[in-house]
N, C-alpha and C. Protein backbone atom coordinates (compact mmCIF):
# COMPACT_ATOMS: atom_id res chain seq x y z
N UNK A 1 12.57 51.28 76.52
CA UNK A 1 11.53 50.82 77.41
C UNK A 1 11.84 49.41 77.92
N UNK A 2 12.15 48.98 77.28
CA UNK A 2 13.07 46.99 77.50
C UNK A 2 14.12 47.15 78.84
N UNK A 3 15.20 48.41 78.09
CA UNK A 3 15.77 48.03 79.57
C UNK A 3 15.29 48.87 80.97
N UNK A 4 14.03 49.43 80.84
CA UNK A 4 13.46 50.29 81.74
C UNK A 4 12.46 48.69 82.43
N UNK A 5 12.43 48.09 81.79
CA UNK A 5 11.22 47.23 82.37
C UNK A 5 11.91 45.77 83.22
N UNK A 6 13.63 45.89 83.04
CA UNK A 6 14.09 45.16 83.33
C UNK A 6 15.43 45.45 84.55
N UNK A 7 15.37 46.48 84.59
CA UNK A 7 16.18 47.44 85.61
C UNK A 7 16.00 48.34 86.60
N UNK A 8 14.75 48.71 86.26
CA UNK A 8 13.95 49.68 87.28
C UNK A 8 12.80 49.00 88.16
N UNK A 9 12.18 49.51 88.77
CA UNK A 9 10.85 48.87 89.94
C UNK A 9 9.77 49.73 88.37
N UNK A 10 9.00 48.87 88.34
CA UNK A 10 7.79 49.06 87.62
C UNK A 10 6.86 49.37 88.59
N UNK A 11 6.11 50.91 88.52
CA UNK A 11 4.93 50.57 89.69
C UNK A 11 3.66 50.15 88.89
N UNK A 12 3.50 48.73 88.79
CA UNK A 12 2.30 48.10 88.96
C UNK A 12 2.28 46.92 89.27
N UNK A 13 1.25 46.30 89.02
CA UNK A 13 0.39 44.94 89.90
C UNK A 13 1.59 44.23 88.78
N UNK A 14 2.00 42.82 89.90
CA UNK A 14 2.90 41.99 89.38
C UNK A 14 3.08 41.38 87.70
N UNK A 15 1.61 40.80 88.08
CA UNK A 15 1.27 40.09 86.51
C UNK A 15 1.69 41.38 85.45
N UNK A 16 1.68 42.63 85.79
CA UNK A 16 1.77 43.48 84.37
C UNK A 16 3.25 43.51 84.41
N UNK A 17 4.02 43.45 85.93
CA UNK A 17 5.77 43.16 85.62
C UNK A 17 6.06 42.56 84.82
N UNK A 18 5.26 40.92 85.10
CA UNK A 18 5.40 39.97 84.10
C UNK A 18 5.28 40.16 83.06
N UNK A 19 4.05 40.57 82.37
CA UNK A 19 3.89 40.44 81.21
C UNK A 19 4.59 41.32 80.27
N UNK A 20 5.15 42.84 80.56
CA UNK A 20 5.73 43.34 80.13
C UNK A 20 7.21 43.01 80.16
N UNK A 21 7.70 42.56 81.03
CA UNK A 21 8.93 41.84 80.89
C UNK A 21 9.46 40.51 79.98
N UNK A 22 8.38 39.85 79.83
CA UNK A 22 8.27 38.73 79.14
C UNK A 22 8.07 39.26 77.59
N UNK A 23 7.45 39.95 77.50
CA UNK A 23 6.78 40.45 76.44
C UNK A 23 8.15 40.93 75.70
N UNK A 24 8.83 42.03 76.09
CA UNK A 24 9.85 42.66 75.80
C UNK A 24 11.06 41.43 75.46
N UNK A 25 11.51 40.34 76.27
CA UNK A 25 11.79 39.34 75.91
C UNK A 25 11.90 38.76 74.84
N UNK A 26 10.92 38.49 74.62
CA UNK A 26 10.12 37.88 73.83
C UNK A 26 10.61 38.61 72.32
N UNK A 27 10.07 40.04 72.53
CA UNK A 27 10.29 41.32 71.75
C UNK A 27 11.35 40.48 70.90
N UNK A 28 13.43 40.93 71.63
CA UNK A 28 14.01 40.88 71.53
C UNK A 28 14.48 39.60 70.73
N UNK A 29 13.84 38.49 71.11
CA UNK A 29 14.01 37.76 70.55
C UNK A 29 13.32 37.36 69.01
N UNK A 30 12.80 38.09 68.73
CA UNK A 30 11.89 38.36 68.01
C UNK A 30 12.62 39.07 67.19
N UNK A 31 13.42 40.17 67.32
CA UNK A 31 14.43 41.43 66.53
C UNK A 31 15.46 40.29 65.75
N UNK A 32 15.99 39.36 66.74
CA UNK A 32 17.26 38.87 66.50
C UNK A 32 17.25 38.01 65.30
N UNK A 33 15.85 37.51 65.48
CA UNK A 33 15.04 36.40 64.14
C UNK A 33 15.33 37.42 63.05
N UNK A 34 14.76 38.51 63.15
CA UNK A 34 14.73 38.87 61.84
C UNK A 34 16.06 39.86 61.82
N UNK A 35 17.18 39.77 62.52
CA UNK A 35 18.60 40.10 62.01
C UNK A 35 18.89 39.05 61.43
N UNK A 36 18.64 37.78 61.80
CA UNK A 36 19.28 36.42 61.13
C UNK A 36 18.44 36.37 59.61
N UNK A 37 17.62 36.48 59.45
CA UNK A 37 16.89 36.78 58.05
C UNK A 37 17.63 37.72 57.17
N UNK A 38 17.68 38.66 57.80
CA UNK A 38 18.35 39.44 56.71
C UNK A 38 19.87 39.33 56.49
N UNK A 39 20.61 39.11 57.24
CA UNK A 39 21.65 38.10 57.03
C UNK A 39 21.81 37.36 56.16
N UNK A 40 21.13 36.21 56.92
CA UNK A 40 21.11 35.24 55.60
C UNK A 40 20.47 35.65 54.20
N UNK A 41 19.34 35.98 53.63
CA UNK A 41 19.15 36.68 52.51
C UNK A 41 20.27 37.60 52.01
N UNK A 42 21.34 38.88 52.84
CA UNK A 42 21.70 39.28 52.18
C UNK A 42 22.81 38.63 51.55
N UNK A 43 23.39 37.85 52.45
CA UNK A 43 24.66 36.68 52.25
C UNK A 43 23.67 35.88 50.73
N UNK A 44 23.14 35.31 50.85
CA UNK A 44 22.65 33.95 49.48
C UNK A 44 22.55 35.46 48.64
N UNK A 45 22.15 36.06 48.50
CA UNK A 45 22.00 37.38 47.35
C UNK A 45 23.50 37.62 46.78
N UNK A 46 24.08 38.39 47.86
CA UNK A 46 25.61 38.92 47.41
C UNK A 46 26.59 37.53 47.08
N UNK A 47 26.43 36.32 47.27
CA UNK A 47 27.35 35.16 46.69
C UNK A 47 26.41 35.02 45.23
N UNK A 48 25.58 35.36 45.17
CA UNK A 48 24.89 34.98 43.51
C UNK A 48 23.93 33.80 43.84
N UNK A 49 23.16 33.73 44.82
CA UNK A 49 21.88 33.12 44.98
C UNK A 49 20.97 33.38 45.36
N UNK A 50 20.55 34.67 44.15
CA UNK A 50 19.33 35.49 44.16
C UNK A 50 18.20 34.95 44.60
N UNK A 51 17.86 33.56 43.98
CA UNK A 51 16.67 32.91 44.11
C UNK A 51 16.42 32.70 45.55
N UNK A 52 17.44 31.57 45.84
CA UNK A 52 17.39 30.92 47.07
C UNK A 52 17.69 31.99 48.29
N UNK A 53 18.15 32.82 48.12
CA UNK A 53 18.44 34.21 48.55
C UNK A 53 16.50 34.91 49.27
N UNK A 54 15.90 34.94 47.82
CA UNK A 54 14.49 35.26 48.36
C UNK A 54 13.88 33.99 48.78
N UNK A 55 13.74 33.05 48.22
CA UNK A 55 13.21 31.65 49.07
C UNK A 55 13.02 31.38 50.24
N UNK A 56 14.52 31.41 50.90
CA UNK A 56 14.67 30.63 51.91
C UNK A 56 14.96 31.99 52.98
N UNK A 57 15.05 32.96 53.05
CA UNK A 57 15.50 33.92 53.98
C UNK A 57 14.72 34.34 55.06
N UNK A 58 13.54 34.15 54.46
CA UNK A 58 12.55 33.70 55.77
C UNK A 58 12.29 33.09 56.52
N UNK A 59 12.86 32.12 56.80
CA UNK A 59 12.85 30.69 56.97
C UNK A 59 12.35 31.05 58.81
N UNK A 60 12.51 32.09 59.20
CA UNK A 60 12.29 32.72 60.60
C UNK A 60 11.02 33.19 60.97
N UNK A 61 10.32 33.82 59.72
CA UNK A 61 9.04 34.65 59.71
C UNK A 61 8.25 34.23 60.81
N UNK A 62 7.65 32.95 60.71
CA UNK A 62 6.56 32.53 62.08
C UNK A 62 7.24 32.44 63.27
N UNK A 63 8.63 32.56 63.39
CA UNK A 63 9.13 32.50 65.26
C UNK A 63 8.73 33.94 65.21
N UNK A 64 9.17 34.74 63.89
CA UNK A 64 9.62 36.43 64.30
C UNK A 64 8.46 36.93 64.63
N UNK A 65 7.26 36.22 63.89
CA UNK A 65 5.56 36.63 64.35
C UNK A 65 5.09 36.44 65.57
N UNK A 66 5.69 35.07 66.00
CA UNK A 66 4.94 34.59 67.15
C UNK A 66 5.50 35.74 68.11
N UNK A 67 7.37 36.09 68.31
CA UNK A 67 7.97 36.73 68.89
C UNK A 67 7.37 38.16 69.48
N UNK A 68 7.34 38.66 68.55
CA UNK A 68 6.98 40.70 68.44
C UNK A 68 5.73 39.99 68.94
N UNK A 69 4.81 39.65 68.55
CA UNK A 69 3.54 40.13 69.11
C UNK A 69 3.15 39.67 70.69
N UNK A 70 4.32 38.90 71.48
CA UNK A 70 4.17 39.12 73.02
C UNK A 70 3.67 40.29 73.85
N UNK A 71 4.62 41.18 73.10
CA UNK A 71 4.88 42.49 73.94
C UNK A 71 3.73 43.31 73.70
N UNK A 72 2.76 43.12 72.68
CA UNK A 72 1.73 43.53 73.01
C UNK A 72 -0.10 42.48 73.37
N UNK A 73 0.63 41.62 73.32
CA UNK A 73 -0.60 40.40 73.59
C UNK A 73 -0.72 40.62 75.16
N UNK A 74 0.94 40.19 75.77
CA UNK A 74 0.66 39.96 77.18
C UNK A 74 0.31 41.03 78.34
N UNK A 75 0.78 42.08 77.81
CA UNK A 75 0.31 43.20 78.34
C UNK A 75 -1.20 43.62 78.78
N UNK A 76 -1.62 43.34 77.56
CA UNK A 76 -2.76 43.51 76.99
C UNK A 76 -3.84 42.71 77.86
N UNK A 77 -3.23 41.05 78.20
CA UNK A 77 -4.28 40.14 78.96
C UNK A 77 -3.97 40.27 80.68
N UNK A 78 -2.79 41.02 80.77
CA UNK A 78 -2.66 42.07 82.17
C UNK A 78 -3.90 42.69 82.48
N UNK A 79 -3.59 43.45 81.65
CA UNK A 79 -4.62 44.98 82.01
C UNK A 79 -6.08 44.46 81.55
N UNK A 80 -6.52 43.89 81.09
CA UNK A 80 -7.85 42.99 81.07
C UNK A 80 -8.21 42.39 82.15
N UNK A 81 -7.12 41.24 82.59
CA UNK A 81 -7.58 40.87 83.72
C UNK A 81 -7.73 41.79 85.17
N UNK A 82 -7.23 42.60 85.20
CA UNK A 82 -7.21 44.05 85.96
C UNK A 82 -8.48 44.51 85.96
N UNK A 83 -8.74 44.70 84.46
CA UNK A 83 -10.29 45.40 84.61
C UNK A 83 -11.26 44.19 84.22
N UNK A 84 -11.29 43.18 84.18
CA UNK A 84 -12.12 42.56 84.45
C UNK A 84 -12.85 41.76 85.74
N UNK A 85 -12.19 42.09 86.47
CA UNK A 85 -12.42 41.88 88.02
C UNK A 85 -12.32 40.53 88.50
N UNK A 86 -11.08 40.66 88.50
CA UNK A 86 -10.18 39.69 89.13
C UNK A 86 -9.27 40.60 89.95
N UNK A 87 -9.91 40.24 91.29
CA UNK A 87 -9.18 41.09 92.10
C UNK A 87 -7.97 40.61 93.07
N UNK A 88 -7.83 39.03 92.70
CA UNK A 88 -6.99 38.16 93.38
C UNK A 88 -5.46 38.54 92.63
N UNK A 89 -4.50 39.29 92.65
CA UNK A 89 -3.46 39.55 91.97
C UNK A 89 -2.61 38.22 92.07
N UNK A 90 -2.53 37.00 93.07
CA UNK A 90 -1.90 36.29 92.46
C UNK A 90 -2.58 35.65 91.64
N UNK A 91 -3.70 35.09 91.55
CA UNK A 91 -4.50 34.68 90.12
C UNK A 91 -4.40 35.09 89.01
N UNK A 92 -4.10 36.92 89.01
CA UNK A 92 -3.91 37.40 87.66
C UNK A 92 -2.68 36.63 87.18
N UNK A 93 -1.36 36.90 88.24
CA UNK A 93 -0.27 36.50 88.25
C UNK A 93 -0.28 35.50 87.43
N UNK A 94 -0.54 34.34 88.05
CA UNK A 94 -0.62 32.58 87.49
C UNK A 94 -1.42 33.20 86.02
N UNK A 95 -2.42 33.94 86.19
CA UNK A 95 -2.98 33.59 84.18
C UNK A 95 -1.95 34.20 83.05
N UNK A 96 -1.32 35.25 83.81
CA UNK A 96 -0.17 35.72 83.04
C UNK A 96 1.10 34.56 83.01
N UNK A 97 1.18 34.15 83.71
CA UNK A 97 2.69 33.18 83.49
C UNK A 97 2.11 31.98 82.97
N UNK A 98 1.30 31.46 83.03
CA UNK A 98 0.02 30.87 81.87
C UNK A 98 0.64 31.16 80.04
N UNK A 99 0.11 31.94 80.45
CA UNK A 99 0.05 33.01 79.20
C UNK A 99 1.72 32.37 78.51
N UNK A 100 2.26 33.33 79.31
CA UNK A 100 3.48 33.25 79.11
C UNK A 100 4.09 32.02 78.84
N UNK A 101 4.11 31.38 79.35
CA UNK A 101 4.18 29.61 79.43
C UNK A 101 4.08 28.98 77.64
N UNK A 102 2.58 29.32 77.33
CA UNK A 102 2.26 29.17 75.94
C UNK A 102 2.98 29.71 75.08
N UNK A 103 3.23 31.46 75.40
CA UNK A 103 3.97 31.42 74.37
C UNK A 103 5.32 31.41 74.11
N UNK A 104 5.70 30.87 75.23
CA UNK A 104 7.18 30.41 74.92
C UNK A 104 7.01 29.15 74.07
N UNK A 105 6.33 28.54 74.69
CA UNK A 105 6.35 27.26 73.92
C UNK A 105 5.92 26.88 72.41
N UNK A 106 4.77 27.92 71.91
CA UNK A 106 4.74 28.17 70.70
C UNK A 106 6.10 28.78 69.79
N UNK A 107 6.70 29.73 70.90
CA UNK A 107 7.96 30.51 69.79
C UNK A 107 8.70 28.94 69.65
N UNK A 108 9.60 28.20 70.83
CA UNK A 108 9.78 27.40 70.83
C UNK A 108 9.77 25.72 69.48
N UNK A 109 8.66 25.41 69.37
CA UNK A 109 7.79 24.95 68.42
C UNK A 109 8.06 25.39 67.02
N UNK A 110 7.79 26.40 67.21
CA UNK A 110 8.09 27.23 65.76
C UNK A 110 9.32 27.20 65.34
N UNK A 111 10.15 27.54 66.63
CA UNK A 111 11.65 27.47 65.96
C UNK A 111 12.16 26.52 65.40
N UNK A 112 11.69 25.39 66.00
CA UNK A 112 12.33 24.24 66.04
C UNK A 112 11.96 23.74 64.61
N UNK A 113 10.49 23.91 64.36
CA UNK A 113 10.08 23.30 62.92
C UNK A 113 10.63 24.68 61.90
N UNK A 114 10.92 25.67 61.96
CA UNK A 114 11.87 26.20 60.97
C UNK A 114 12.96 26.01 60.69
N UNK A 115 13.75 25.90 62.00
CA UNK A 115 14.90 25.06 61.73
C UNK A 115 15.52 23.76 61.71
N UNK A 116 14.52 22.75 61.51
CA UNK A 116 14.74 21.58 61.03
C UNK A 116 14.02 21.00 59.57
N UNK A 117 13.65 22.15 59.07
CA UNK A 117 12.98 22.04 57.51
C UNK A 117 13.88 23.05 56.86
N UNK A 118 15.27 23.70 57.39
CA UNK A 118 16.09 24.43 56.56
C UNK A 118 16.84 23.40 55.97
């Protein structure tokens, strides 16, 4: 569906391009967090640092949270604003890239304070 939303014409109202595109994004980046988690956990495990192995392997969890749940947040404040009657589609537009805006900047944020407290 990711590369359907990023390769094909979507037929709907812009803001839901957006948000599902972003979202999926987002998604992905979100997957990759938690390939690097398990990585690293399985690496500190298999050298013999069981502990620090479970400790620290998370060290991703709140980007990987903030991440995944785009793809269904932004969607979501699409099709709301749709049926909530806002009939100005570039307005929806702007509240979605809004949207979007934030939560880049939260994943962002997050990353940054996970990976400067590793």
């Amino acid at each position: 569906m990711a590369v359907t939303a990023f390769q094909s014409h979507i037929d709907a109202p812009a803001s839901m391009r957006l948000a599902l595109r972003a979202g999926y994004a987002l998604l992905v980046a979100g997957l990759l967090a938690g390939v690097a988690m398990i990585v690293r956990g399985t690496t500190l495990v298999r050298t013999g640092h069981r502990t620090t192995g479970y400790a620290e392997a998370g060290f991703l969890k709140a980007f990987h949270g903030v991440t995944l749940h785009a793809v269904l947040v932004l969607p979501l404040l699409a099709w709301w604003l749709a049926h909530r009657g806002i009939a100005d589609p570039r307005r929806r537009t702007l509240i979605v890239a809004g949207a979007v805006a934030v939560n880049l900047t939260a994943a962002v944020v997050v990353l940054m304070r996970s990976l400067l407290t590793l």
